[in-house]
N, C-alpha and C. Protein backbone atom coordinates (compact mmCIF):
# COMPACT_ATOMS: atom_id res chain seq x y z
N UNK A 1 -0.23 -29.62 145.78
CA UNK A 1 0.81 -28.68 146.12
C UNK A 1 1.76 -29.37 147.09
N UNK A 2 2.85 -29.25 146.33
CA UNK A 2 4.06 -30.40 147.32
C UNK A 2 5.34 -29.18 148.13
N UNK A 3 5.47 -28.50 147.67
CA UNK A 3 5.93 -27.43 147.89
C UNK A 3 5.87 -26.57 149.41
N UNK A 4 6.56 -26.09 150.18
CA UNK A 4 6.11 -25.34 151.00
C UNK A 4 5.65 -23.80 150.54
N UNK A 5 4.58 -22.77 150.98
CA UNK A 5 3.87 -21.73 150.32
C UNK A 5 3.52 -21.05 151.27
N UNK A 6 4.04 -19.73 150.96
CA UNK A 6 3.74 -18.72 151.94
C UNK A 6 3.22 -17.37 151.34
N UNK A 7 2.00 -16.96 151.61
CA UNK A 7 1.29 -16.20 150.47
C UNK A 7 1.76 -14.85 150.48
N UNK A 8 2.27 -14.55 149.30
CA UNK A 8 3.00 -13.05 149.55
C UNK A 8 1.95 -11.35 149.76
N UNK A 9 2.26 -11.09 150.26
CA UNK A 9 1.06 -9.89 150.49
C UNK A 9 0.34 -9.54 149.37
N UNK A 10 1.47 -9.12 148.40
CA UNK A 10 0.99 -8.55 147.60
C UNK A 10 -0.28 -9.21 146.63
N UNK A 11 0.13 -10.69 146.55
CA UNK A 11 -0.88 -11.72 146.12
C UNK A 11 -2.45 -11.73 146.99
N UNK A 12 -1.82 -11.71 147.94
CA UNK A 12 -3.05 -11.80 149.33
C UNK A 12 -4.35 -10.38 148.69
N UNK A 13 -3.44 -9.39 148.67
CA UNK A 13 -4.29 -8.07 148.08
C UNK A 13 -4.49 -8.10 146.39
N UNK A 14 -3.80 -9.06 145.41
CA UNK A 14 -5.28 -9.02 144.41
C UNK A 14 -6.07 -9.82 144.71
N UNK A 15 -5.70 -10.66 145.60
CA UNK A 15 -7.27 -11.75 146.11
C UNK A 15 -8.16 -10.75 146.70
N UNK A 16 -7.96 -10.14 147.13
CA UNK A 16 -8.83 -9.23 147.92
C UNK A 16 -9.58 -8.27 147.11
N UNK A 17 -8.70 -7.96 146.07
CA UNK A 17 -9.08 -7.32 144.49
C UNK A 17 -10.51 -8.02 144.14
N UNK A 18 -9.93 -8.86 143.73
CA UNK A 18 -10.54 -9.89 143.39
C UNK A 18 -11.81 -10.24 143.73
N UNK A 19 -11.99 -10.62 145.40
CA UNK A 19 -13.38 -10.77 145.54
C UNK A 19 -13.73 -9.19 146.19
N UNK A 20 -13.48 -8.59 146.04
CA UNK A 20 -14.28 -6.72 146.08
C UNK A 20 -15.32 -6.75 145.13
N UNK A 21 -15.27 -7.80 143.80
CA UNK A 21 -16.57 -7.91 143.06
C UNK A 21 -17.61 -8.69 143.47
N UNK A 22 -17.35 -9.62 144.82
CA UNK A 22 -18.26 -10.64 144.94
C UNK A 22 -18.81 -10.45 146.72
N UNK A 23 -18.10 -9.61 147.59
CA UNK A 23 -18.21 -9.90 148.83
C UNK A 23 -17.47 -8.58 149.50
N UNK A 24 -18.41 -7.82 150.55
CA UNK A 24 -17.56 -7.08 151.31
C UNK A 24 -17.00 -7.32 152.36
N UNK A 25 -16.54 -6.58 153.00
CA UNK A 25 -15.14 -7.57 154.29
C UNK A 25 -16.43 -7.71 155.15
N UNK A 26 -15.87 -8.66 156.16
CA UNK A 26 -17.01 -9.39 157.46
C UNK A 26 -16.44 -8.38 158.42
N UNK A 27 -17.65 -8.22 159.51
CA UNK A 27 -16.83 -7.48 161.07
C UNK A 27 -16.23 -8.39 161.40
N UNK A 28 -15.62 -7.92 162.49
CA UNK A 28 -15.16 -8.51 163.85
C UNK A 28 -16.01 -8.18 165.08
N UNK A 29 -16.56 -8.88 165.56
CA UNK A 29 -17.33 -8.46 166.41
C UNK A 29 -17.72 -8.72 167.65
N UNK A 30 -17.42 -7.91 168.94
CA UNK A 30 -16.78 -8.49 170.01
C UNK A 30 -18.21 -9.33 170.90
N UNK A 31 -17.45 -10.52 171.57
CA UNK A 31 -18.77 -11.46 171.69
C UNK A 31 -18.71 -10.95 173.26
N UNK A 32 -19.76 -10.49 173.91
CA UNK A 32 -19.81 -10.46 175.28
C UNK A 32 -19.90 -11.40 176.32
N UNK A 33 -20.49 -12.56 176.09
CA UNK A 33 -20.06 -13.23 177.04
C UNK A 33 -18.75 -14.64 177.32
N UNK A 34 -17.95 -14.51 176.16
CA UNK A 34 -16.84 -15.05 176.04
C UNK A 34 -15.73 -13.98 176.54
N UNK A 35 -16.19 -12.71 176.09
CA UNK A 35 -15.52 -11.45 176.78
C UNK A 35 -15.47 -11.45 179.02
N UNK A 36 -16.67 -11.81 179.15
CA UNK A 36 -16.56 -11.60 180.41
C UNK A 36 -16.33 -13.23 180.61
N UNK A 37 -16.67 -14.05 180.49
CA UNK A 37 -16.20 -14.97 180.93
C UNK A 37 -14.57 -15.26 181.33
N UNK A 38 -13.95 -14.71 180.33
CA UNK A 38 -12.46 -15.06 180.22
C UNK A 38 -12.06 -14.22 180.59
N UNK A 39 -12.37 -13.09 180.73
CA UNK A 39 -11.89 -11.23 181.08
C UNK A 39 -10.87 -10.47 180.05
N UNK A 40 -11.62 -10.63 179.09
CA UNK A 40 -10.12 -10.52 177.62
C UNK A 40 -11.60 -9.82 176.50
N UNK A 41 -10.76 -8.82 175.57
CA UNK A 41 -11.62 -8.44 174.41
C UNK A 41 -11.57 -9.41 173.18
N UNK A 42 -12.43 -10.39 173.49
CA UNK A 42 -12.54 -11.06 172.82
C UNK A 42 -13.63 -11.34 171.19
N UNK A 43 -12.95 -10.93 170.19
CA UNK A 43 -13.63 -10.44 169.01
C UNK A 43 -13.57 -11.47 167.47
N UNK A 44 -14.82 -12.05 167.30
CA UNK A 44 -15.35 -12.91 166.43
C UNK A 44 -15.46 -12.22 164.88
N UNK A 45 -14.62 -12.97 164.55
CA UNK A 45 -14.82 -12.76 162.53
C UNK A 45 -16.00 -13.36 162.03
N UNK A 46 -16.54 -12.41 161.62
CA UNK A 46 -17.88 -12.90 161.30
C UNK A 46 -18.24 -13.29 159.86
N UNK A 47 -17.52 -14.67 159.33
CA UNK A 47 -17.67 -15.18 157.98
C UNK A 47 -19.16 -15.68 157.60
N UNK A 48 -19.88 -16.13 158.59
CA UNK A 48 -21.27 -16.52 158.43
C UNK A 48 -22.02 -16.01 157.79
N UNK A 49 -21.72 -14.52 157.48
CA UNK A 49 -22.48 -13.25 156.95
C UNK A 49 -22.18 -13.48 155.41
N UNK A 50 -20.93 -13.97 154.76
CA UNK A 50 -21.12 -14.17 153.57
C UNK A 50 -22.34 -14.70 153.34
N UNK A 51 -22.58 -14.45 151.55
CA UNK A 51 -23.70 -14.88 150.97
C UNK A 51 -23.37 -16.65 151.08
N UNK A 52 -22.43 -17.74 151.48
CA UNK A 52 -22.66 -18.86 151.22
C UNK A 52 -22.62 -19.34 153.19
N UNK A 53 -22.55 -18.42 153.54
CA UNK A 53 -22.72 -18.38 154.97
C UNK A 53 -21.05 -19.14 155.81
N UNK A 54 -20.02 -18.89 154.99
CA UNK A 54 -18.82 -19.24 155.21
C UNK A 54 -17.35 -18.67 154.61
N UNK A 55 -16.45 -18.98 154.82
CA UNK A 55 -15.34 -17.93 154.22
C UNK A 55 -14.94 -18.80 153.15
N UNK A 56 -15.44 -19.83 152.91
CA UNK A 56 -14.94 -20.39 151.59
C UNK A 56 -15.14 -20.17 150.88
N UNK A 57 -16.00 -19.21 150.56
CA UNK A 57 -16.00 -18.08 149.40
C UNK A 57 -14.90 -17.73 148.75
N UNK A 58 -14.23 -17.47 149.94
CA UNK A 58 -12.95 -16.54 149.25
C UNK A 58 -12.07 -17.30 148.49
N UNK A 59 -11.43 -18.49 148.80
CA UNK A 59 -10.56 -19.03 148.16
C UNK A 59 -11.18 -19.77 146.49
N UNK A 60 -12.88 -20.56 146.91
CA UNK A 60 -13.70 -21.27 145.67
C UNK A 60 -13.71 -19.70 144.61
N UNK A 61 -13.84 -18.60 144.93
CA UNK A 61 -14.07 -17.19 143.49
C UNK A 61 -12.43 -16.76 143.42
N UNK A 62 -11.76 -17.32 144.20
CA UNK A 62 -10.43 -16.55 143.56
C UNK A 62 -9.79 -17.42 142.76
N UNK A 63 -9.75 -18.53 143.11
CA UNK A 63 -9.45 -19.68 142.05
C UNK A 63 -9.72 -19.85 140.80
N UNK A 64 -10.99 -19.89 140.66
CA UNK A 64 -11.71 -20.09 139.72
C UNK A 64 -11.47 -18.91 138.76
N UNK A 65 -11.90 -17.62 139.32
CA UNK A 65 -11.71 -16.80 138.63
C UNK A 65 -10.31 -16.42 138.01
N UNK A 66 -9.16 -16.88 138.08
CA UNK A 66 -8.17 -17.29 138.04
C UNK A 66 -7.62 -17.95 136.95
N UNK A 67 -8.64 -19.01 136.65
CA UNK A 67 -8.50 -20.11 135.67
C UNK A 67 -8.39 -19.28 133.91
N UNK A 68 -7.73 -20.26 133.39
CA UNK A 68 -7.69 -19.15 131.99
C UNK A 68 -9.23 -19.54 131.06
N UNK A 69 -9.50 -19.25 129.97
CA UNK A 69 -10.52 -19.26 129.19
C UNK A 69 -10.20 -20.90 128.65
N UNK A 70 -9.49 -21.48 128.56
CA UNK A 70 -9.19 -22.71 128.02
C UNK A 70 -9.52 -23.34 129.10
N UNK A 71 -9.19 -23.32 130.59
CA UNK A 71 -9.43 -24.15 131.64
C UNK A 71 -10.90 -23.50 131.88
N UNK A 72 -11.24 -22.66 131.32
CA UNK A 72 -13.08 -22.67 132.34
C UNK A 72 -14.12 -23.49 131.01
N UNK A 73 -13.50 -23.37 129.63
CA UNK A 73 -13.91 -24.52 128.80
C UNK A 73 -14.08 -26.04 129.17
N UNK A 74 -13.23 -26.18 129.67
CA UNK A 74 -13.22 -27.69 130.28
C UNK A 74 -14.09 -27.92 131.48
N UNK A 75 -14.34 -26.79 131.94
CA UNK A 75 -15.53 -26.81 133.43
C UNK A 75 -14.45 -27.54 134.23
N UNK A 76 -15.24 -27.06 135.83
CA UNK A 76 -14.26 -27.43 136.92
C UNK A 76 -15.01 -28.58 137.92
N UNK A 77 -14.60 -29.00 138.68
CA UNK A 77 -14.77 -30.31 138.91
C UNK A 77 -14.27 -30.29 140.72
N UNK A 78 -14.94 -30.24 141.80
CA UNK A 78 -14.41 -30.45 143.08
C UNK A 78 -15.37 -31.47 144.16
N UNK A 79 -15.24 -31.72 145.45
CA UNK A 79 -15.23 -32.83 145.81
C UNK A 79 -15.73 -31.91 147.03
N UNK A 80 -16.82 -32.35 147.58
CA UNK A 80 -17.01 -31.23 149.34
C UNK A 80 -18.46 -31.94 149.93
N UNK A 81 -18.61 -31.76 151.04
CA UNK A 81 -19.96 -32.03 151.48
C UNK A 81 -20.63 -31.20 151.98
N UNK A 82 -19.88 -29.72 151.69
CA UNK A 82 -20.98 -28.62 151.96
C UNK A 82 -20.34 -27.12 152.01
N UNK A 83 -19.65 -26.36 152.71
CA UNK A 83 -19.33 -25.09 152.50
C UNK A 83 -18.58 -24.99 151.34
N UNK A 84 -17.64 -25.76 150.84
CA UNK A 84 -16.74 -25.33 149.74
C UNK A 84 -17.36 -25.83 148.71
N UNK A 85 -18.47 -26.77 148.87
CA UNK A 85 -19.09 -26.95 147.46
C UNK A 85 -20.02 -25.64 147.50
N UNK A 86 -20.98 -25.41 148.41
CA UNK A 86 -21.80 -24.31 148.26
C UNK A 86 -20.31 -22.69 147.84
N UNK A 87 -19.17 -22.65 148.05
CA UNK A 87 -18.50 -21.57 147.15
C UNK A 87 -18.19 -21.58 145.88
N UNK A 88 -17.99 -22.93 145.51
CA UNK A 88 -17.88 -23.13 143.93
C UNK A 88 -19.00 -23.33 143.43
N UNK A 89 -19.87 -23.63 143.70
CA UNK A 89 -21.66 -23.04 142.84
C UNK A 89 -21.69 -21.86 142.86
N UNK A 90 -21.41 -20.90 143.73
CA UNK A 90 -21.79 -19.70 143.89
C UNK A 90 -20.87 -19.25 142.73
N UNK A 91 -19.65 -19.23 142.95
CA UNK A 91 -19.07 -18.75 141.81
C UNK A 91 -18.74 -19.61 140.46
N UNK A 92 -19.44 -20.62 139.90
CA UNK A 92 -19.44 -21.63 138.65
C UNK A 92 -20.78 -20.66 138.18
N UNK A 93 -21.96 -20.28 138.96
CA UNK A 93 -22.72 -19.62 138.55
C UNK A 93 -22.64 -17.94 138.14
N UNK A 94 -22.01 -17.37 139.17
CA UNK A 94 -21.83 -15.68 138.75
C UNK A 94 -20.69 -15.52 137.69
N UNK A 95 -19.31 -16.62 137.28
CA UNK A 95 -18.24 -16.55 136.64
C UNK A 95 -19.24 -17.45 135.29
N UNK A 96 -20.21 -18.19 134.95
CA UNK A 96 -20.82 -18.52 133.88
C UNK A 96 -19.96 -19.78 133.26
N UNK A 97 -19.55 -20.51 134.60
CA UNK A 97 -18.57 -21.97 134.53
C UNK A 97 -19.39 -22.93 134.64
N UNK A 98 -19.74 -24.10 133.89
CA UNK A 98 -20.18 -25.19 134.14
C UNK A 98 -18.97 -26.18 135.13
N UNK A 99 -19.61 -26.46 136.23
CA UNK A 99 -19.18 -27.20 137.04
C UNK A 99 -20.15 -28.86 137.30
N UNK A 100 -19.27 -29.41 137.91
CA UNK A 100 -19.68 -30.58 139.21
C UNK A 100 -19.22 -31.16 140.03
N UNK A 101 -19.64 -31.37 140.93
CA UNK A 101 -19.87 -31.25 142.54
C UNK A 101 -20.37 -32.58 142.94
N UNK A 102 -19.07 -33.33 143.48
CA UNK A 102 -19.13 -34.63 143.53
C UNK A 102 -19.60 -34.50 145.83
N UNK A 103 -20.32 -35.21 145.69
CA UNK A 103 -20.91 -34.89 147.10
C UNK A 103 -21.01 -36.57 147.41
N UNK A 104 -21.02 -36.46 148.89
CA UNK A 104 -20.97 -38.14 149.63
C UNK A 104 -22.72 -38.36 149.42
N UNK A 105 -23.42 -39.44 149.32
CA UNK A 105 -24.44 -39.24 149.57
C UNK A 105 -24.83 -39.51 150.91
N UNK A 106 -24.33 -39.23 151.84
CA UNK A 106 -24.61 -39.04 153.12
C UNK A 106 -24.63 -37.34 153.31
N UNK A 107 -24.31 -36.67 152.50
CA UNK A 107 -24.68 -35.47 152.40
C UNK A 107 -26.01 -34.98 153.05
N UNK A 108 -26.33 -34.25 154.27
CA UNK A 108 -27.45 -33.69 154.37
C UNK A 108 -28.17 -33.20 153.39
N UNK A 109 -29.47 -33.29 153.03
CA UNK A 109 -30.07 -32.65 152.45
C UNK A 109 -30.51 -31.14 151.90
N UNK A 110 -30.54 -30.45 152.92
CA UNK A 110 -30.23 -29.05 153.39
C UNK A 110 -29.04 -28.49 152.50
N UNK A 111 -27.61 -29.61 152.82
CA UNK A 111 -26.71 -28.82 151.85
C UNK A 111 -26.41 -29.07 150.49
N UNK A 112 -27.36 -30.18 149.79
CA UNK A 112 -27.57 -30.41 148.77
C UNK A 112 -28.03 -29.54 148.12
N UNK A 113 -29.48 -29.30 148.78
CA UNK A 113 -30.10 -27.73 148.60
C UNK A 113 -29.86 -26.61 148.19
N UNK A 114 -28.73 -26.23 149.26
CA UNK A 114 -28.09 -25.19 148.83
C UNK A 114 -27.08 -24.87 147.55
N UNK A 115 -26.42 -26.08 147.63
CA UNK A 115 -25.78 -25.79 146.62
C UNK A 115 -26.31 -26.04 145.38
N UNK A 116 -27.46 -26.56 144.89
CA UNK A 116 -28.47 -26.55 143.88
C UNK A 116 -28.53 -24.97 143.70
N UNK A 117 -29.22 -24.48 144.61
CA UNK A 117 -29.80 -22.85 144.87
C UNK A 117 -28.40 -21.84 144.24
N UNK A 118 -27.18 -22.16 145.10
CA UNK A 118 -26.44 -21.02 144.17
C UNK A 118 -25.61 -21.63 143.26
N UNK A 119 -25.80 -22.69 142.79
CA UNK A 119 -24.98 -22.94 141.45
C UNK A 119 -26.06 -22.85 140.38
N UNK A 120 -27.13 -22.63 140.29
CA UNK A 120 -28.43 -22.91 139.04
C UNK A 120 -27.90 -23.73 138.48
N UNK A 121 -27.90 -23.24 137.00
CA UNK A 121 -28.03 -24.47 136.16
C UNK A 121 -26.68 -24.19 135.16
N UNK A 122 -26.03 -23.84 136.35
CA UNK A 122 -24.26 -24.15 136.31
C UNK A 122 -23.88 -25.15 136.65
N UNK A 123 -24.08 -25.71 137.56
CA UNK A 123 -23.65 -27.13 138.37
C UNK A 123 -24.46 -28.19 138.07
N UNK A 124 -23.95 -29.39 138.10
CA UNK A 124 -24.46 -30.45 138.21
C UNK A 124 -23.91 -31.15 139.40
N UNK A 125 -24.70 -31.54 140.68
CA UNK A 125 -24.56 -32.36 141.52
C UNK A 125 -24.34 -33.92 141.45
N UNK A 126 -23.27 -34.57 141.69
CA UNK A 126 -23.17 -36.09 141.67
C UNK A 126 -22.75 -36.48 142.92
N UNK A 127 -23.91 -37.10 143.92
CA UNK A 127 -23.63 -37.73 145.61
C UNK A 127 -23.24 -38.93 144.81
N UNK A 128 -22.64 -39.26 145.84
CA UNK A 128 -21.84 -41.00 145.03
C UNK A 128 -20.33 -41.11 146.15
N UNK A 129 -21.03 -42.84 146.61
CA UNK A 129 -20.16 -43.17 147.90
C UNK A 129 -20.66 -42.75 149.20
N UNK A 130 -20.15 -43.40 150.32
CA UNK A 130 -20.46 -42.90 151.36
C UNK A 130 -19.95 -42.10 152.20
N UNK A 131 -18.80 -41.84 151.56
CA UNK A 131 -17.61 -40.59 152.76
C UNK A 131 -17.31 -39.65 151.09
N UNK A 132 -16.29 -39.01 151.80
CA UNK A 132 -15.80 -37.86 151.42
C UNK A 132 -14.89 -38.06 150.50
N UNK A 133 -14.12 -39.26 151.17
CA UNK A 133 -12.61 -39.48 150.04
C UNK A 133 -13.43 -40.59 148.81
N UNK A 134 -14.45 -41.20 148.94
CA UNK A 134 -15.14 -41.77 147.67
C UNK A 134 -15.69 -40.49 147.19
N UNK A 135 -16.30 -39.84 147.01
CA UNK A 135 -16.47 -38.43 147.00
C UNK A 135 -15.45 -38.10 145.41
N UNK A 136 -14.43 -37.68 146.08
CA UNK A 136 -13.03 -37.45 145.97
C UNK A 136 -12.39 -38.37 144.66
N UNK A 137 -12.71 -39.79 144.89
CA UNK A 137 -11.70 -40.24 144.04
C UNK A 137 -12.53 -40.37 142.93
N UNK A 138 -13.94 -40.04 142.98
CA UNK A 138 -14.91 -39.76 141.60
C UNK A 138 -14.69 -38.66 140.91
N UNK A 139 -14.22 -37.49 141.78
CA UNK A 139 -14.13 -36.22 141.27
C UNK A 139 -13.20 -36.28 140.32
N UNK A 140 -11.95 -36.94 140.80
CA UNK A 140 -10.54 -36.79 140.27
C UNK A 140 -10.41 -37.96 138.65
N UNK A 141 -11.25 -39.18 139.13
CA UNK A 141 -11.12 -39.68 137.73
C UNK A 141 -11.98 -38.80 136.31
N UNK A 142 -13.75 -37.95 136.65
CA UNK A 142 -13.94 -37.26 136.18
C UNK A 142 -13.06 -36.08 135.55
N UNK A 143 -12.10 -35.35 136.39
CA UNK A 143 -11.00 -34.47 135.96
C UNK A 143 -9.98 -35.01 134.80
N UNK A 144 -9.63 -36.10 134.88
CA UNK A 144 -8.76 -37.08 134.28
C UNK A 144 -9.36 -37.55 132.79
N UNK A 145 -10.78 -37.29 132.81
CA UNK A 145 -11.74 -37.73 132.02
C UNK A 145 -11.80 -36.85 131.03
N UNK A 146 -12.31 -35.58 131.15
CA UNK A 146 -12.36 -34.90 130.51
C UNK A 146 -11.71 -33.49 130.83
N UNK A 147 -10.20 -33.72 131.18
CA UNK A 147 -9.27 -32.49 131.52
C UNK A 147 -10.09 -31.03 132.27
N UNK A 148 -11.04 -31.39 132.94
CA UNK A 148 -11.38 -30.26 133.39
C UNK A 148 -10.64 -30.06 134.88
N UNK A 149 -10.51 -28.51 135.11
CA UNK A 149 -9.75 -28.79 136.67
C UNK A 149 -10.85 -28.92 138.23
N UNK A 150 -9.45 -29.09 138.97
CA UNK A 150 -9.98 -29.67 139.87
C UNK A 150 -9.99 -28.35 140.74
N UNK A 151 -10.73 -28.48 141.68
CA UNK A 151 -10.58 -27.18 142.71
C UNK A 151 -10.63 -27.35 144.18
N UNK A 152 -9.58 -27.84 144.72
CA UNK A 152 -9.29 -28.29 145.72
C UNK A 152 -9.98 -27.49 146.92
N UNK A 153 -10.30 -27.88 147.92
CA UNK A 153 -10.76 -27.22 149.17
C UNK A 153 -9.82 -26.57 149.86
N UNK A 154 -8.38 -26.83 149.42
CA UNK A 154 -7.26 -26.33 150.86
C UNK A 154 -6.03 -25.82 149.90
N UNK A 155 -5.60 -27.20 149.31
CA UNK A 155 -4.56 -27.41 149.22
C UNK A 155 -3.68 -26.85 147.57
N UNK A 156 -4.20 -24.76 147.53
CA UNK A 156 -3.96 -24.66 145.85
C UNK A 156 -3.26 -23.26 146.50
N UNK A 157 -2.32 -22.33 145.68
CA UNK A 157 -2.30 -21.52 146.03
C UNK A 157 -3.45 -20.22 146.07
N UNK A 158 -4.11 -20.18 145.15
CA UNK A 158 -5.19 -19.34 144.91
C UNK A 158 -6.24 -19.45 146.17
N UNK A 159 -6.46 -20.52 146.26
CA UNK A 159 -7.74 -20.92 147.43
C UNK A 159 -6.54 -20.53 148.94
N UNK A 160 -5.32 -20.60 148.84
CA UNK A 160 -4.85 -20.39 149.85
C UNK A 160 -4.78 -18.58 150.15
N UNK A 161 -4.69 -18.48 149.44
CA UNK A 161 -4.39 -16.62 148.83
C UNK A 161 -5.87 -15.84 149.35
N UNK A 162 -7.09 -16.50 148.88
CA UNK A 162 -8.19 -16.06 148.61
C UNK A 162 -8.62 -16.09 150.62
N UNK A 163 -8.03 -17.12 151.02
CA UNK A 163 -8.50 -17.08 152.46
C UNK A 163 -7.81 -16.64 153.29
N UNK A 164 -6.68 -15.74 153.10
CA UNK A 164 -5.70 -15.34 153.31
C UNK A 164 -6.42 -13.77 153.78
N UNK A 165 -7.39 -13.35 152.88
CA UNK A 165 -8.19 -12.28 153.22
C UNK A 165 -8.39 -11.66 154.16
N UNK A 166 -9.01 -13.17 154.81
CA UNK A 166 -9.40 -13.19 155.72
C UNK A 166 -8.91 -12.20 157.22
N UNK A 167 -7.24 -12.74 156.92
CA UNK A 167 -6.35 -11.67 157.82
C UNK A 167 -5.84 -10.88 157.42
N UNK A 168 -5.88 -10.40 156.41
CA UNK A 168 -5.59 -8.73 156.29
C UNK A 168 -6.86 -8.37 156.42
N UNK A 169 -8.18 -8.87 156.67
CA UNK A 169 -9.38 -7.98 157.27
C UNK A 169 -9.14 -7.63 158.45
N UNK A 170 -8.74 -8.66 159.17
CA UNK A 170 -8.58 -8.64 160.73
C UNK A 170 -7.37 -7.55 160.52
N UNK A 171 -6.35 -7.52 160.55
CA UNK A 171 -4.98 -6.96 160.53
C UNK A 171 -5.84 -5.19 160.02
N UNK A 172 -6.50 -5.32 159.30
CA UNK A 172 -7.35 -3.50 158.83
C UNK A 172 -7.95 -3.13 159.63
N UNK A 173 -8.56 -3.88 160.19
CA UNK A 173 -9.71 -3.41 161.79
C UNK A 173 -9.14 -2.99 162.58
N UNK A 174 -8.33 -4.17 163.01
CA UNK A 174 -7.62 -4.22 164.21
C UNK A 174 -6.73 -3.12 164.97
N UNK A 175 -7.57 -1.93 165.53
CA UNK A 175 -5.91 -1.12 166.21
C UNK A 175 -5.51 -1.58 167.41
N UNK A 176 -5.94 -2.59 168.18
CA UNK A 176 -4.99 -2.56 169.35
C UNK A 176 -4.06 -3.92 168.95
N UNK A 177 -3.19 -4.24 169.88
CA UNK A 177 -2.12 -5.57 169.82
C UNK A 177 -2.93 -6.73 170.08
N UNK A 178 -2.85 -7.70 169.13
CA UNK A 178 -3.59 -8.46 169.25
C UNK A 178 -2.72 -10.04 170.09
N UNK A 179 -3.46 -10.39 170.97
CA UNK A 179 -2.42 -11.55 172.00
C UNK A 179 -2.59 -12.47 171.57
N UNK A 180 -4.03 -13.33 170.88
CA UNK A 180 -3.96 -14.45 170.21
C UNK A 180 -4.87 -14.41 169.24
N UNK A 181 -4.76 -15.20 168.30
CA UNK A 181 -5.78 -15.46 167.22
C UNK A 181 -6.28 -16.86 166.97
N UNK A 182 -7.20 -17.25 167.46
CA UNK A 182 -7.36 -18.85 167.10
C UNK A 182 -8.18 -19.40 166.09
N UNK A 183 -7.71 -20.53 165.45
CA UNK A 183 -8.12 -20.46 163.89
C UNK A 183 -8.70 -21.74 163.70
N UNK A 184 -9.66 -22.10 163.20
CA UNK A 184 -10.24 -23.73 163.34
C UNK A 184 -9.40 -24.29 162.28
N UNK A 185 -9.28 -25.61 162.29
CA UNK A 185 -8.32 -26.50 161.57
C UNK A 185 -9.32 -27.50 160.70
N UNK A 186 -9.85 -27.84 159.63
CA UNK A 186 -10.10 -28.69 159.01
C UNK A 186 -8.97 -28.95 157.77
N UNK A 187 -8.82 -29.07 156.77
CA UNK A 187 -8.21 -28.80 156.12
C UNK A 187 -6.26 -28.05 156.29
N UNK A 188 -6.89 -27.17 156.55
CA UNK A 188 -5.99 -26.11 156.90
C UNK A 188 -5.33 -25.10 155.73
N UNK A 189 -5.86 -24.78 154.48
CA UNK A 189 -6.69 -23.68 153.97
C UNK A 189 -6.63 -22.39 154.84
N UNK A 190 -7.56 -22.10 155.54
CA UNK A 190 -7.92 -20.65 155.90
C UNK A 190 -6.39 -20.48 156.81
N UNK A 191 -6.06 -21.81 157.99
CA UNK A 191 -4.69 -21.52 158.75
C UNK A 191 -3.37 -21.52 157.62
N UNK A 192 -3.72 -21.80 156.39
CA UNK A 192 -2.41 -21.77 156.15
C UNK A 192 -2.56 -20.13 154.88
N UNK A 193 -3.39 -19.78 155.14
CA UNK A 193 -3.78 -18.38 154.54
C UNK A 193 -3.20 -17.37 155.87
């Protein structure tokens, strides 16, 4: 995506459509001792509670689900070393997509695991390389290989849309004025949702 993208509401709410079949909204939930420490109501989105124990849920099932019947033929194909691969198993398995899941093999074990566990015998796992962007440039010649798509971690509108959710949850809860919101940066996906 080369483009600048700004997710229009209305898009934001069929993503939200969207995963209403897979996930209900997270609290917000105010942490007490960051509350008194700082002297501010200070209140935690609680994505952990998803079933993949992260919000990358939202963007890996809106994407995908997204894809037309010709592109989920080709199976999808992404690159992660752990939360966004564990969202695209989750949903390669409940959407009935054969996927794979190109992983570093420095990959913990644990999240190998997991994403075995919710992709069944939808996914096929391939660790290969030692970082992320070898990872990556296996995924993409595979895609190239056999036209299946790719499903980026950040950088799609759908996955941007899908995590976008995220704040119209907050923005539904929320009745008082809110002074700041601080947003972790990897990617920048969920901040640019």
């Amino acid at each position: 995506m080369s483009e600048t993208y700004f997710p229009d509401l209305k898009d934001i709410m069929t993503a939200a459509h969207t995963l209403n079949e897979i996930l209900v909204p997270t609290p917000l939930m105010k942490n007490r001792n960051l509350s008194e420490r700082y002297g501010a109501n200070i209140l935690l989105k609680r994505e952990d509670l998803q079933m993949v124990r992260s919000y990358k849920i939202r963007g890996a099932y809106n994407k995908i689900k997204s894809l037309t019947s010709d592109e989920r033929t080709h199976g999808i194909v992404c690159a992660s070393a752990g939360n966004h691969a564990q969202g695209v198993a989750y949903s390669c398995n409940k959407l009935k997509i054969a996927g794979k899941i190109f992983m570093p093999v420095t990959t913990p074990k644990q999240k190998v695991n997991q994403v075995k566990m919710f992709g069944g015998k939808f996914v096929e796992i391939i660790l290969t390389g030692d970082t992320f962007d070898h990872a990556h440039s296996a995924a993409m010649e595979e895609c190239e290989k056999n036209q299946s798509v790719f499903i980026h971690p950040f950088n799609d509108l759908r996955i941007i849309e899908g995590q976008a959710t995220v704040g119209l949850e907050i923005l539904q809860e929320v009745k008082d004025l809110i002074d700041y919101l601080f947003i972790p940066v990897g990617g920048g996906g969920l901040l640019a949702g």
